[in-house]
Structures are given as structure tokens and as C-alpha cells.
C-alpha atoms as a PDB file:
ATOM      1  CA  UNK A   1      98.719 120.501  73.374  1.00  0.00           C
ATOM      2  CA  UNK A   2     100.623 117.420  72.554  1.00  0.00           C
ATOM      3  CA  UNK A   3     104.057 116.592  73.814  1.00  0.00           C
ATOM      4  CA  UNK A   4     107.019 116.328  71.365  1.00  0.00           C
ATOM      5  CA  UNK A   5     106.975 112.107  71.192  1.00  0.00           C
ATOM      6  CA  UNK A   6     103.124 112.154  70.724  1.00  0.00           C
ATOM      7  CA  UNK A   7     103.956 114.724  67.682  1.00  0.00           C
ATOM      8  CA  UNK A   8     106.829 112.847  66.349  1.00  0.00           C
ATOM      9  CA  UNK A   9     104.654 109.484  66.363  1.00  0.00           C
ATOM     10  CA  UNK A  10     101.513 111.245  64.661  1.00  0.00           C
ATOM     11  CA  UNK A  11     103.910 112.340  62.206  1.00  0.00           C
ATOM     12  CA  UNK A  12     105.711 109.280  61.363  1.00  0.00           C
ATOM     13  CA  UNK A  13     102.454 107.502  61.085  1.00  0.00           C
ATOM     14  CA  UNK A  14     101.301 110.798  58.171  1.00  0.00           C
ATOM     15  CA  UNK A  15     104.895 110.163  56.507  1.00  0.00           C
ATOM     16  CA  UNK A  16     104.204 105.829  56.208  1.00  0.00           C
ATOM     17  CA  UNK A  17     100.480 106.201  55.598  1.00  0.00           C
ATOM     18  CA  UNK A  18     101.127 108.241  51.999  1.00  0.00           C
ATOM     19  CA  UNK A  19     102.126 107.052  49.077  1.00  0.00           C
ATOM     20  CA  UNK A  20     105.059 107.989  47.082  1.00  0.00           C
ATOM     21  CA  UNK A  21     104.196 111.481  46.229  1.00  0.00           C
ATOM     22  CA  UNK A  22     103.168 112.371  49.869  1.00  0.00           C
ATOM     23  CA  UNK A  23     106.082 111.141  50.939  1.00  0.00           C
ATOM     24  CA  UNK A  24     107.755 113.733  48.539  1.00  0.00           C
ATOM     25  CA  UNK A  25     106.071 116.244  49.431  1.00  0.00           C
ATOM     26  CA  UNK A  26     106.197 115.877  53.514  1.00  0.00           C
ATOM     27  CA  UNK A  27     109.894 115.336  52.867  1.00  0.00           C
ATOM     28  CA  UNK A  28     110.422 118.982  50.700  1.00  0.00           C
ATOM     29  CA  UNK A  29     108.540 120.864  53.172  1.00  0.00           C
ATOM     30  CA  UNK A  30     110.763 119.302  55.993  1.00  0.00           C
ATOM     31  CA  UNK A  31     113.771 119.949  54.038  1.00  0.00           C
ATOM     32  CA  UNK A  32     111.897 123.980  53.455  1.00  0.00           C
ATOM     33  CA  UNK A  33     111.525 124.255  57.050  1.00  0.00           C
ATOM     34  CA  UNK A  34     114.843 123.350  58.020  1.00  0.00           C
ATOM     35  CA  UNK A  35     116.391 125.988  55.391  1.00  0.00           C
ATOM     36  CA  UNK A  36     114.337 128.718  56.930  1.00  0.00           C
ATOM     37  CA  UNK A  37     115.918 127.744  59.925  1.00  0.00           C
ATOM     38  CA  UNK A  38     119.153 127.895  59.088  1.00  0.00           C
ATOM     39  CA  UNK A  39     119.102 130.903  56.926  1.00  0.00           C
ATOM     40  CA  UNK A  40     116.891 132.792  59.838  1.00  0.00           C
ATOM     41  CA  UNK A  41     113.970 134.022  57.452  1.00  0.00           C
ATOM     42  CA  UNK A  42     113.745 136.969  54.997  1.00  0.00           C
ATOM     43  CA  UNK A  43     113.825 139.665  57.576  1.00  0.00           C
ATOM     44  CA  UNK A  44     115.608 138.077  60.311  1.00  0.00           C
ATOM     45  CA  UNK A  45     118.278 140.961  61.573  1.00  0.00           C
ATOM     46  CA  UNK A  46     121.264 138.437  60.450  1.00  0.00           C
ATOM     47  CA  UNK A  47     119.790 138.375  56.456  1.00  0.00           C
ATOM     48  CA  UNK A  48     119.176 142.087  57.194  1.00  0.00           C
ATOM     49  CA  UNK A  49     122.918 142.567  57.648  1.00  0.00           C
ATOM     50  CA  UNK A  50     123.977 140.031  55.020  1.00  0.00           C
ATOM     51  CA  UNK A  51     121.775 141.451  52.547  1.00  0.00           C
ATOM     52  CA  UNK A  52     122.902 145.408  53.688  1.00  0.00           C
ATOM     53  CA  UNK A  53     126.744 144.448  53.178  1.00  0.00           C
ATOM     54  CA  UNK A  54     126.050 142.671  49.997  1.00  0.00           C
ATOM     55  CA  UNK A  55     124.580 146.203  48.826  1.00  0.00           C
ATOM     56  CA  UNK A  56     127.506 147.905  49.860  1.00  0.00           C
ATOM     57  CA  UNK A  57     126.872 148.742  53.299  1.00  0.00           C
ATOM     58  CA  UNK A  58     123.846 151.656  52.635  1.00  0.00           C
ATOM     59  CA  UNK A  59     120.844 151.469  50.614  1.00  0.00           C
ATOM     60  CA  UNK A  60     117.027 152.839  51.423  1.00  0.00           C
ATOM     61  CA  UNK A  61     114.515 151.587  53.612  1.00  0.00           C
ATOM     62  CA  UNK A  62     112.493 150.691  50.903  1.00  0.00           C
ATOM     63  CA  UNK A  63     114.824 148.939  48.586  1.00  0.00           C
ATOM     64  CA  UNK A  64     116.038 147.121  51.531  1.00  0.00           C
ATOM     65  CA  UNK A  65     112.525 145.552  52.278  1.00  0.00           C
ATOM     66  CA  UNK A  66     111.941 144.656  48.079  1.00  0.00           C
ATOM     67  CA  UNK A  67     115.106 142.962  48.743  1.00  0.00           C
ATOM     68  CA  UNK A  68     114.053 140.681  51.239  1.00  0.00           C
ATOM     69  CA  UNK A  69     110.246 140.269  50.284  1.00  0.00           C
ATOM     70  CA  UNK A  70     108.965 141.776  53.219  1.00  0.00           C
ATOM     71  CA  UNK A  71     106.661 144.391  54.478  1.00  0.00           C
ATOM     72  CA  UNK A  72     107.710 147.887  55.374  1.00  0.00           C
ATOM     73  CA  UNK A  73     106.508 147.887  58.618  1.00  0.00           C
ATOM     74  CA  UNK A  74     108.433 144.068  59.128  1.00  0.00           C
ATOM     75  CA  UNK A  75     111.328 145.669  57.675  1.00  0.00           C
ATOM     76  CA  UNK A  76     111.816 148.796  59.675  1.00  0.00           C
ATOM     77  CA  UNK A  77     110.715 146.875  63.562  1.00  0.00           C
ATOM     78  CA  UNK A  78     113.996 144.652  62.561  1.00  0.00           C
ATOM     79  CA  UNK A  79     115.879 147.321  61.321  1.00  0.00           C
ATOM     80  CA  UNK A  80     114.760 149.775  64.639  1.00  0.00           C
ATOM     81  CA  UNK A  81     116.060 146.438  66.588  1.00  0.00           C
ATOM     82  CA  UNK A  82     119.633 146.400  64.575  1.00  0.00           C
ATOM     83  CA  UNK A  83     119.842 150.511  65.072  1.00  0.00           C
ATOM     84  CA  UNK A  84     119.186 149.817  68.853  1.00  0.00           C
ATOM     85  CA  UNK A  85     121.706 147.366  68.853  1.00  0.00           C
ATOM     86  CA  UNK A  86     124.329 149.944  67.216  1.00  0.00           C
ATOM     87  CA  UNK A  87     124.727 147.607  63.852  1.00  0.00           C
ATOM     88  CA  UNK A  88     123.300 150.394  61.964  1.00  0.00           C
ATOM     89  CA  UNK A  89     122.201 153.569  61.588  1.00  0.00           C
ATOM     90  CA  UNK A  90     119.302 155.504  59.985  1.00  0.00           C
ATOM     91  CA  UNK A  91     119.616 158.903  58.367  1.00  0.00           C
ATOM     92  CA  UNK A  92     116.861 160.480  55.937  1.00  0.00           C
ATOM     93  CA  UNK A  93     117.761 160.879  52.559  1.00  0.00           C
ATOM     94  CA  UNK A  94     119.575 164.096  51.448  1.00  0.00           C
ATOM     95  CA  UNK A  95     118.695 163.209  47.908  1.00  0.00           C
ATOM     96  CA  UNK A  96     115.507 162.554  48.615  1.00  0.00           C
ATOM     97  CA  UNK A  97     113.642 163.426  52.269  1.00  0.00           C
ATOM     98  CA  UNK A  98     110.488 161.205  52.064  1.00  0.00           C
ATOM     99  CA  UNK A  99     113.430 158.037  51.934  1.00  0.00           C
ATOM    100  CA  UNK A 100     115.636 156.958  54.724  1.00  0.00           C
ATOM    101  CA  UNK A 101     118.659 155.090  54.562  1.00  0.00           C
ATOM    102  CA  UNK A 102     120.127 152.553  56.552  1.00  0.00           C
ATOM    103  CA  UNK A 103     123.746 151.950  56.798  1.00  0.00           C
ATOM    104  CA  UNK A 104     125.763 149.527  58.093  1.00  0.00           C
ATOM    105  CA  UNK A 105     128.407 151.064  60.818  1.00  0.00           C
ATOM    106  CA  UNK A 106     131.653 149.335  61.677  1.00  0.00           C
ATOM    107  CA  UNK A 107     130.140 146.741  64.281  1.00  0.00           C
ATOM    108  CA  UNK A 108     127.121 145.919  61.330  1.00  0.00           C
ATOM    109  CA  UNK A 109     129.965 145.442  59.145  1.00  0.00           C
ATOM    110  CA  UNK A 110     132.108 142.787  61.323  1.00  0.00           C
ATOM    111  CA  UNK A 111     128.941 141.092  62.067  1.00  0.00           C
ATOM    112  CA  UNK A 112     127.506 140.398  58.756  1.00  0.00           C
ATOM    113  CA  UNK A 113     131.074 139.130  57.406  1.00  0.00           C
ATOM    114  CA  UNK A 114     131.153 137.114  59.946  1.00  0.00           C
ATOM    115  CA  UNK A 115     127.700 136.075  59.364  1.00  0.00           C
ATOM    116  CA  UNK A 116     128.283 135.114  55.622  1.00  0.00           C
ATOM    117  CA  UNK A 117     131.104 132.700  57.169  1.00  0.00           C
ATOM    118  CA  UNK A 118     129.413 130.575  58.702  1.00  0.00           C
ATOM    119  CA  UNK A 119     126.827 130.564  56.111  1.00  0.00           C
ATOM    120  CA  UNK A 120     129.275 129.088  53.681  1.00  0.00           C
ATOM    121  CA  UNK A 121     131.066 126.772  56.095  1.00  0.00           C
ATOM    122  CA  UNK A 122     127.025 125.036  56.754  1.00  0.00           C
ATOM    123  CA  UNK A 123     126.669 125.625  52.908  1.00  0.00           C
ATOM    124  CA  UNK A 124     130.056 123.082  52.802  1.00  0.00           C
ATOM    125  CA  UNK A 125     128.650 120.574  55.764  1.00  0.00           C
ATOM    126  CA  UNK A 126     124.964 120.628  54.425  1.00  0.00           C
ATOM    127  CA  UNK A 127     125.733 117.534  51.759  1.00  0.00           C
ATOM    128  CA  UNK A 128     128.192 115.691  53.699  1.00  0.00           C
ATOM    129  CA  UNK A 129     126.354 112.985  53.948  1.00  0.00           C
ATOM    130  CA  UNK A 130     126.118 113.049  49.567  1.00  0.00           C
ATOM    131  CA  UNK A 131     129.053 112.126  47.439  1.00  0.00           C
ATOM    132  CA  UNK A 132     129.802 114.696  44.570  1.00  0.00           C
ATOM    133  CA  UNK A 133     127.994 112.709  42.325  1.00  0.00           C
ATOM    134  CA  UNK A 134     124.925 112.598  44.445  1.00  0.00           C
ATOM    135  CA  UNK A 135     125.117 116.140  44.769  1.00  0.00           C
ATOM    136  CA  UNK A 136     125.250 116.502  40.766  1.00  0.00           C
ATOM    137  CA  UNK A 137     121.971 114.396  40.915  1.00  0.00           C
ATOM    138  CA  UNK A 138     119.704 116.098  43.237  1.00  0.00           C
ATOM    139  CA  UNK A 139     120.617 119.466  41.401  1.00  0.00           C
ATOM    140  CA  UNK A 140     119.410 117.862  38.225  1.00  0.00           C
ATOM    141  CA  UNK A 141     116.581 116.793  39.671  1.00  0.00           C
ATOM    142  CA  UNK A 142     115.326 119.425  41.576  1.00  0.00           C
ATOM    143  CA  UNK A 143     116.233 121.728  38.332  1.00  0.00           C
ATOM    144  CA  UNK A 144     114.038 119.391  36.621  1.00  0.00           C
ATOM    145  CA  UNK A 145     111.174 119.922  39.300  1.00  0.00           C
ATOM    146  CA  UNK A 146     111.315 123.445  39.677  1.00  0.00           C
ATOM    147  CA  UNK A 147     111.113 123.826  35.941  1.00  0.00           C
ATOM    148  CA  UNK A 148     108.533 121.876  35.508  1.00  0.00           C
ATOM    149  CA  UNK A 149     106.319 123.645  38.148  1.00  0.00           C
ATOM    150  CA  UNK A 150     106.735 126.752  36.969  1.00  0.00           C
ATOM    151  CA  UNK A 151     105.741 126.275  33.547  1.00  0.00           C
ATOM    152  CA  UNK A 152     102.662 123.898  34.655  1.00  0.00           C
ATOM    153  CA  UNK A 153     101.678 125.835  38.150  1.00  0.00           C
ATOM    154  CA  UNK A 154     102.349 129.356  37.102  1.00  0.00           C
ATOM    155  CA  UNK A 155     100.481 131.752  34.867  1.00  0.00           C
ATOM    156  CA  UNK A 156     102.182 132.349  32.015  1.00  0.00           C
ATOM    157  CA  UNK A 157     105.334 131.068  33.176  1.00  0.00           C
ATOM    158  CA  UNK A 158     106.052 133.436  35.395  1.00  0.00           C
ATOM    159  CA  UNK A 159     107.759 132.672  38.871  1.00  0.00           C
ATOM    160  CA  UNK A 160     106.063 132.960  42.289  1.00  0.00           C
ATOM    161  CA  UNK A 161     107.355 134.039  45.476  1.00  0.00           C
ATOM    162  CA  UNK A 162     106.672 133.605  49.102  1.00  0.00           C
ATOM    163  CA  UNK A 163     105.346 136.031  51.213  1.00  0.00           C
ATOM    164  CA  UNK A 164     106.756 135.752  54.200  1.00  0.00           C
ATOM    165  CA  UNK A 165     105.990 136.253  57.592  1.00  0.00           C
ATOM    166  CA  UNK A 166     104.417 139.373  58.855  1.00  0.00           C
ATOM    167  CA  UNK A 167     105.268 141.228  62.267  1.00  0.00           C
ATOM    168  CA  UNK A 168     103.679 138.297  64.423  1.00  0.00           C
ATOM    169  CA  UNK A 169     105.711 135.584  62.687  1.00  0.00           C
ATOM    170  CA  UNK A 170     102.749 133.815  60.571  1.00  0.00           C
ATOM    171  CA  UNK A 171     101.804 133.772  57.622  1.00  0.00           C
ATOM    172  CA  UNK A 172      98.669 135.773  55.943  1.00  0.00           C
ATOM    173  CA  UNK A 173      95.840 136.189  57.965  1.00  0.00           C
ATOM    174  CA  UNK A 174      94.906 132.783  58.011  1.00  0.00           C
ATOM    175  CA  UNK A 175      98.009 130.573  58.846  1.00  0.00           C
ATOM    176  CA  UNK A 176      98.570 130.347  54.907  1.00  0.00           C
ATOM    177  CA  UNK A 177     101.895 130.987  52.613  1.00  0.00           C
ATOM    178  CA  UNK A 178     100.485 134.102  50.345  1.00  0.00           C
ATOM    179  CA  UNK A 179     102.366 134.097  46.578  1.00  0.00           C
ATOM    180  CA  UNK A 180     102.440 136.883  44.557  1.00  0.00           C
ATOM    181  CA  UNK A 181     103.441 136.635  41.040  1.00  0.00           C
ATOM    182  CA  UNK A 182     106.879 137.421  39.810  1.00  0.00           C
ATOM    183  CA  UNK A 183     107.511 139.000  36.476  1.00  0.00           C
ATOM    184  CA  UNK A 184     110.898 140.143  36.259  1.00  0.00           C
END
């Protein structure tokens, strides 16, 4: 295994040997890794409790893992973690009994407020470093992008989304992102 400098130099020499486009590209899925980071993953057990107290606190199982674009199974080991934990609880469904719900309690609730917090303080000190009219013009431009790619790279139009990870934190079976077509 190489050490972290003999990475960072193979890299750097990848990022000066491309061209233009390459250089795009290495530098969106830096910027792509970096969000996931930050924002913990789809099914990390912080977006779990953002996600439950944007719902109102209690919602199913089920609609809970549409939500974050994950896998039952993914969904209810970081949800058993969470319950554990005492941030929520799980009760089957008296309206239905094949669904369970899971609902925030009082320490869940604290959490993910204070959670969404410090989300939007980083969301403030992200662009910094851009003035407002800097700002204005990466949004334009990455509008532009995204737009673009989904009428050219998409079926139809229609939007992908990511996949993402599975229970042992890769993707697919073979190291690869897995898209499945949006249609709403």
C-alpha cells in the first residue's frame, strides 16, 4: 500500500498530465467526495435524523429508506444503531402490521436540530473563499452542466440517481456507482 505523499504525488502528476476536461472532471469528483463527507452519506445515522425530523419526527421504515436511496437492510442496521443509542424508537404499525415505524424521541429530536445547525453554518463557510458574484457564476454554470447532461446522458430525459453504498460501505458489487433511472 502506498503512503499518503506517494498518493498525493501520483495524483498531482494524473491532475497535470490531463487536459482541460480531465482536469474538470478529477476536480468535480474531488469536490463530490468532499460533499459526501461533509453531509455523512445517504444513510449515515446524522441524515437519518435530519431526514426523520424533516418528516415530522415519525414515518415508516420503508418510506424512510426511499427517502434516502438506500437499501432496507442499510436502512434498518443504521436505524437498529440510532434505537440502541436511544435517538429513536421502533414500533410496528397499528395501521398497518407488516410496516414499522420509526420515531424520533426527545434526545433524536435535540440531536438532529442541532445537526441541521451546523449544516447551515458549513453551508455559510463553504464559499468563503467566492465573492457573491462568483457564487452567482458557478450556479449558472453548473445549472448549465447539469442540464445539459441530463438531456444528452439520460434516456429520455429523465434524471439518474446514485446508488449508494451498501452495508459494507462500497459501492455495487464491483467497486462501481450503480444509477437507476428516475422518473418522477
Amino acid at each position: 500500500m502506498r503512503n499518503e505523499h506517494e498518493k498525493e504525488a501520483w495524483r498531482e502528476a494524473q491532475y497535470q498530465s490531463a487536459d482541460t476536461n480531465g482536469r474538470l472532471l478529477i476536480r468535480l469528483r474531488d469536490v463530490g467526495h468532499m460533499l459526501r463527507g461533509m453531509y455523512e452519506g445517504r444513510g449515515s445515522q446524522q441524515r437519518v435524523l435530519t431526514v426523520l425530523n424533516e418528516l415530522g419526527g415519525s414515518v415508516t421504515q420503508r418510506e424512510l429508506a426511499e427517502r434516502l436511496l438506500i437499501q432496507s437492510a442499510s436502512a434498518s442496521e443504521v436505524i437498529g444503531k440510532l434505537e440502541s443509542a436511544g435517538y429513536v424508537v421502533r414500533t410496528v404499525s397499528e395501521a398497518d402490521r407488516r410496516n414499522v415505524e420509526v420515531t424520533l424521541t426527545e434526545k433524536g429530536r435535540e440531536t438532529a436540530e442541532e445537526v441541521k445547525r451546523q449544516r447551515e453554518q458549513r453551508q455559510e463557510e463553504m464559499f468563503l473563499c467566492l465573492t457573491d458574484a462568483e457564487k452567482e457564476e458557478l450556479l449558472v454554470l453548473l445549472e448549465k452542466l447539469s442540464t445539459d447532461w441530463e438531456t444528452r446522458f439520460s434516456p429520455s430525459g429523465a434524471h439518474f440517481e446514485h446508488r449508494h453504498h451498501g452495508r459494507d460501505g462500497h459501492h455495487g458489487p464491483h467497486g462501481h456507482g450503480e444509477f437507476r433511472r428516475r422518473t418522477e
